[in-house]
N, C-alpha and C. Protein backbone atom coordinates (compact mmCIF):
# COMPACT_ATOMS: atom_id res chain seq x y z
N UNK A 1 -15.10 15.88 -7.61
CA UNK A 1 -15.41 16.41 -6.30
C UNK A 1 -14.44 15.87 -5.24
N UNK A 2 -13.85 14.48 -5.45
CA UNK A 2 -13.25 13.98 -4.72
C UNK A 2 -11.82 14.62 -4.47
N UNK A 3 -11.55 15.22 -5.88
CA UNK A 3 -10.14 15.24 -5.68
C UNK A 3 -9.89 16.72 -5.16
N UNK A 4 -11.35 17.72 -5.53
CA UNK A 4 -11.14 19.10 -4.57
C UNK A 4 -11.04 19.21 -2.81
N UNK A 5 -12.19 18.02 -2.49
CA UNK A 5 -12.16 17.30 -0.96
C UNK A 5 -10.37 17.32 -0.91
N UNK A 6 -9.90 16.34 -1.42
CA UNK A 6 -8.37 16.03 -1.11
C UNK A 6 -7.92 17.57 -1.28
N UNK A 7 -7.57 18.67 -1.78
CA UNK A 7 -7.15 19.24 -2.79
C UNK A 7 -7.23 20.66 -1.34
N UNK A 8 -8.35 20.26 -0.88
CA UNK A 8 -8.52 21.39 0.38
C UNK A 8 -7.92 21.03 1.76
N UNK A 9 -8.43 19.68 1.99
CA UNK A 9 -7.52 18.83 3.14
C UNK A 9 -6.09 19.43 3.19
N UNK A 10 -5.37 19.25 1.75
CA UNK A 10 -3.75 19.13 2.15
C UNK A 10 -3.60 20.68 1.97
N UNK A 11 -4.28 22.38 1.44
CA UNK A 11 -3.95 23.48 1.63
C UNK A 11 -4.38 23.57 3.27
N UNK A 12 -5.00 23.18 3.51
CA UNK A 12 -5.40 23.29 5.17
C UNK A 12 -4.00 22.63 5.79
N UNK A 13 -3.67 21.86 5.55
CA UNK A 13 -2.43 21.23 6.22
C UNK A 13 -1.36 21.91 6.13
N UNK A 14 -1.07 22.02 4.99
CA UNK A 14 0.18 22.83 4.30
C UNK A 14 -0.08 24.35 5.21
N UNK A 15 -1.05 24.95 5.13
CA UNK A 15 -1.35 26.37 5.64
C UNK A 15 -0.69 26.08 7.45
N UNK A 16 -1.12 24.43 8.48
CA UNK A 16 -0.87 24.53 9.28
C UNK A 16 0.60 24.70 9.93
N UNK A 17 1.15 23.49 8.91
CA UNK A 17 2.46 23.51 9.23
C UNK A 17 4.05 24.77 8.70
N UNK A 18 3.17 25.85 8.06
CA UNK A 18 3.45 26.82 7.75
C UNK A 18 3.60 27.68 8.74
N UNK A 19 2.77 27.51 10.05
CA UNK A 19 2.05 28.13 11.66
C UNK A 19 3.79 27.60 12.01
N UNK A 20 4.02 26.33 12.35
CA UNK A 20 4.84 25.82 12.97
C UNK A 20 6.15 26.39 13.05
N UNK A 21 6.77 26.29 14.21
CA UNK A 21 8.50 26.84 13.96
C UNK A 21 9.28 26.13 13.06
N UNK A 22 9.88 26.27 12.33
CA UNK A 22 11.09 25.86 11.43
C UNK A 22 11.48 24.72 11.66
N UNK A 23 12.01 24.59 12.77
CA UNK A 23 12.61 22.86 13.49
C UNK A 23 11.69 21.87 13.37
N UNK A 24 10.19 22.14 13.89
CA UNK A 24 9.45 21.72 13.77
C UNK A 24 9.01 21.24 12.37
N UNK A 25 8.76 22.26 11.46
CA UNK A 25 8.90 21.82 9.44
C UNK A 25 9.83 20.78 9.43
N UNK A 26 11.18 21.30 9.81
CA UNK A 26 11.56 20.52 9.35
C UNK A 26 11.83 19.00 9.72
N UNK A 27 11.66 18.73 10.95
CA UNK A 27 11.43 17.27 11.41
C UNK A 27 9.73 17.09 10.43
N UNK A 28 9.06 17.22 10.18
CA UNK A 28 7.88 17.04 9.58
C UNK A 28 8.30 16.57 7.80
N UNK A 29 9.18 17.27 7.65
CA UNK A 29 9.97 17.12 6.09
C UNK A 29 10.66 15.95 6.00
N UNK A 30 11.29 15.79 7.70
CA UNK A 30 12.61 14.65 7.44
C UNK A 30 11.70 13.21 7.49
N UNK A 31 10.27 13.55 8.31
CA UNK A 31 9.66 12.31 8.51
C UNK A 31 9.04 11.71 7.24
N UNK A 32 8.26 12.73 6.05
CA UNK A 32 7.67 12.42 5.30
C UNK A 32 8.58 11.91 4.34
N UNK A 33 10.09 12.39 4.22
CA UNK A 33 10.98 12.24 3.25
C UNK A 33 11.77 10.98 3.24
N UNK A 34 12.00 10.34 4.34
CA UNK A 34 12.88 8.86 5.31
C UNK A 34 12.36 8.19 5.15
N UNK A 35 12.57 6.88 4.43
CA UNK A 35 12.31 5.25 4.26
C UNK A 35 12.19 4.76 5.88
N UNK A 36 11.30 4.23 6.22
CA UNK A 36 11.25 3.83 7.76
C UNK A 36 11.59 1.90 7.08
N UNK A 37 12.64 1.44 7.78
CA UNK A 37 12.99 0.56 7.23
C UNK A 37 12.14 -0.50 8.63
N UNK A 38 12.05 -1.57 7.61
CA UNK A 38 11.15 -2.93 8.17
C UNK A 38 11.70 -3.97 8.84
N UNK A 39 11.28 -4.48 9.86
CA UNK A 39 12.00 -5.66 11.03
C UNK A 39 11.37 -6.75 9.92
N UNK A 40 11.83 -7.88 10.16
CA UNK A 40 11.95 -9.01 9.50
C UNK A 40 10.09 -9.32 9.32
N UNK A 41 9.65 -9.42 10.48
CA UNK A 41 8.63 -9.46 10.70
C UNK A 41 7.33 -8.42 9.87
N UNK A 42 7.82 -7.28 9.56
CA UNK A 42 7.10 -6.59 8.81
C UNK A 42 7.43 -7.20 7.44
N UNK A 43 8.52 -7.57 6.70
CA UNK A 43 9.17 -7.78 5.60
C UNK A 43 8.64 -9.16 5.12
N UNK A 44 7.98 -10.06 5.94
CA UNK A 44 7.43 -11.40 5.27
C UNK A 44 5.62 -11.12 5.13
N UNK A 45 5.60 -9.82 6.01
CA UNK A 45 3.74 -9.76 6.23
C UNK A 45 3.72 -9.05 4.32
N UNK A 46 4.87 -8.16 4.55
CA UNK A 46 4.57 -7.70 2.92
C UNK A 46 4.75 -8.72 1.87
N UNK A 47 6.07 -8.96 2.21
CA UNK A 47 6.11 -10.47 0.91
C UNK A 47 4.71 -11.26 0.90
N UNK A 48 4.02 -11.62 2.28
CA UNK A 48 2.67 -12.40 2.39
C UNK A 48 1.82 -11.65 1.17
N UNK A 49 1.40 -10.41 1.65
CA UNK A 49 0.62 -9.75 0.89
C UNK A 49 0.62 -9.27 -0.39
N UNK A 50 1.81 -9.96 -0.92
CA UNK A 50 2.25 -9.56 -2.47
C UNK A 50 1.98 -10.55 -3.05
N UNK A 51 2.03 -11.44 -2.75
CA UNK A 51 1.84 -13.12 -2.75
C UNK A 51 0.35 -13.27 -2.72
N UNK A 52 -0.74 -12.39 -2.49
CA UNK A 52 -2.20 -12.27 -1.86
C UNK A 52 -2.27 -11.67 -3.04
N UNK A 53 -2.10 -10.55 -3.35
CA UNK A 53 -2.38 -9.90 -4.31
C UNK A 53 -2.22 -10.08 -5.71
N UNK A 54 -0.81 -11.20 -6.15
CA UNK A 54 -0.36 -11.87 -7.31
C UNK A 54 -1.48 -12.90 -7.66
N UNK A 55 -1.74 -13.37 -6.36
CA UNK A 55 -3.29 -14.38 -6.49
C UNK A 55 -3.96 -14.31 -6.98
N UNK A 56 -4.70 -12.60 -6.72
CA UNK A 56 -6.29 -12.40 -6.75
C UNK A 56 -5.88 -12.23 -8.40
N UNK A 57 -4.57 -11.46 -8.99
CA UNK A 57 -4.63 -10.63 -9.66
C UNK A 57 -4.72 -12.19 -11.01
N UNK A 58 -3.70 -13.14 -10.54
CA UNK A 58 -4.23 -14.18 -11.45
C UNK A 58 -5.81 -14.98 -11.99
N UNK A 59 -6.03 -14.85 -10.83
CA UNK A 59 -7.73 -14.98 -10.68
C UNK A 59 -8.23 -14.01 -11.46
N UNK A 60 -8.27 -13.18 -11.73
CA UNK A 60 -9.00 -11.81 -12.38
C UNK A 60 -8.95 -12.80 -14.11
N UNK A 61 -7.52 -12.50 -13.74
CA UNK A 61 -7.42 -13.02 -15.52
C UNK A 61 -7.68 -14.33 -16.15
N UNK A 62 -7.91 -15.30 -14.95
CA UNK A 62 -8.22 -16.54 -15.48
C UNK A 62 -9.73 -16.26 -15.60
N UNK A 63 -10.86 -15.38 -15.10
CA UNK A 63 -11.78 -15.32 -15.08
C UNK A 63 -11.88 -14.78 -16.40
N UNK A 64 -11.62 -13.58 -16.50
CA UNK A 64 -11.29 -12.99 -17.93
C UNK A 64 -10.80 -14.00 -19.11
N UNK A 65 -10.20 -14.83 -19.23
CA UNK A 65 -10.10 -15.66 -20.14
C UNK A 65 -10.62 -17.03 -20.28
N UNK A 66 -10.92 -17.21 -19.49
CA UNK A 66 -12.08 -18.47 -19.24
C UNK A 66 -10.95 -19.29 -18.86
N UNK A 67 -9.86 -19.63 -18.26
CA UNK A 67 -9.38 -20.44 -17.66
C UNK A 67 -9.49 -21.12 -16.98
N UNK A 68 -9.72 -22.58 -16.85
CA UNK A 68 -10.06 -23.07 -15.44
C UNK A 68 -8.65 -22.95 -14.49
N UNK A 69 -8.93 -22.90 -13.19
CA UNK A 69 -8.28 -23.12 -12.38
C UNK A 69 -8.63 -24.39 -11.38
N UNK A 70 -7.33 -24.59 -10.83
CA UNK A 70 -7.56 -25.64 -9.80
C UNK A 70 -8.04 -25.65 -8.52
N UNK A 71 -8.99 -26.56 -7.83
CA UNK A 71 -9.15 -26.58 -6.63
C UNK A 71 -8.28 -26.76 -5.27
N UNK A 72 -8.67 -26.14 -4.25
CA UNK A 72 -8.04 -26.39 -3.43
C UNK A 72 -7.29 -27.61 -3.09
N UNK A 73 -8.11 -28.52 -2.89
CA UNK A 73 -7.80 -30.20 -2.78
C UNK A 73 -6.42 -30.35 -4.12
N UNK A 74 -6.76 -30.03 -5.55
CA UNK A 74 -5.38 -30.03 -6.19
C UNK A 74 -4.63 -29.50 -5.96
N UNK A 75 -4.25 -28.09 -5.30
CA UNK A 75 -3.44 -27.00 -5.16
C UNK A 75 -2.68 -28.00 -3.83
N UNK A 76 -3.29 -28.29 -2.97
CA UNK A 76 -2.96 -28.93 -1.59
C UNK A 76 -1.96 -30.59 -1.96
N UNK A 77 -2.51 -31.22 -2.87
CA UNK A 77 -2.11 -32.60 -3.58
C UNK A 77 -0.63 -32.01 -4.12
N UNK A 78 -0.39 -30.75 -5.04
CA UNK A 78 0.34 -30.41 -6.18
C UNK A 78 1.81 -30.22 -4.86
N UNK A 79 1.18 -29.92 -3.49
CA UNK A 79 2.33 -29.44 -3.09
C UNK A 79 3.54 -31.06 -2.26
């Protein structure tokens, strides 16, 4: 059901920008198509969050395998 929801959303869209003048498409094409490149500042929030996510994703599997992991207080000592 979810993916007909999506599936109608984007013919409704597609149908709109079909309405639109040409110039218009096509700045709409050039936007969806262009790497919007990242200030330094965006570029460490992602590295942050990859770094967040490598975390949890280790956690998953130490749970999954019965691993212990270390506490904060060690993690904090180790550094």
């Amino acid at each position: 059901m979810f993916r007909e929801i999506n599936q109608a959303r984007t013919d409704s869209i597609v149908s709109y920008i079909r309405t639109l003048p040409e110039i218009e498409q096509k700045a709409i094409a050039r936007n969806l198509t262009s790497k919007k490149k990242l200030s330094a500042k965006e570029k460490r929030k992602v590295q942050e969050l990859k770094g967040i996510a490598e975390g949890l994703r280790e956690i998953k599997e130490a749970k999954r395998g019965g691993k212990q992991l270390m506490d904060l207080e060690d993690a904090l000592n180790e550094l």
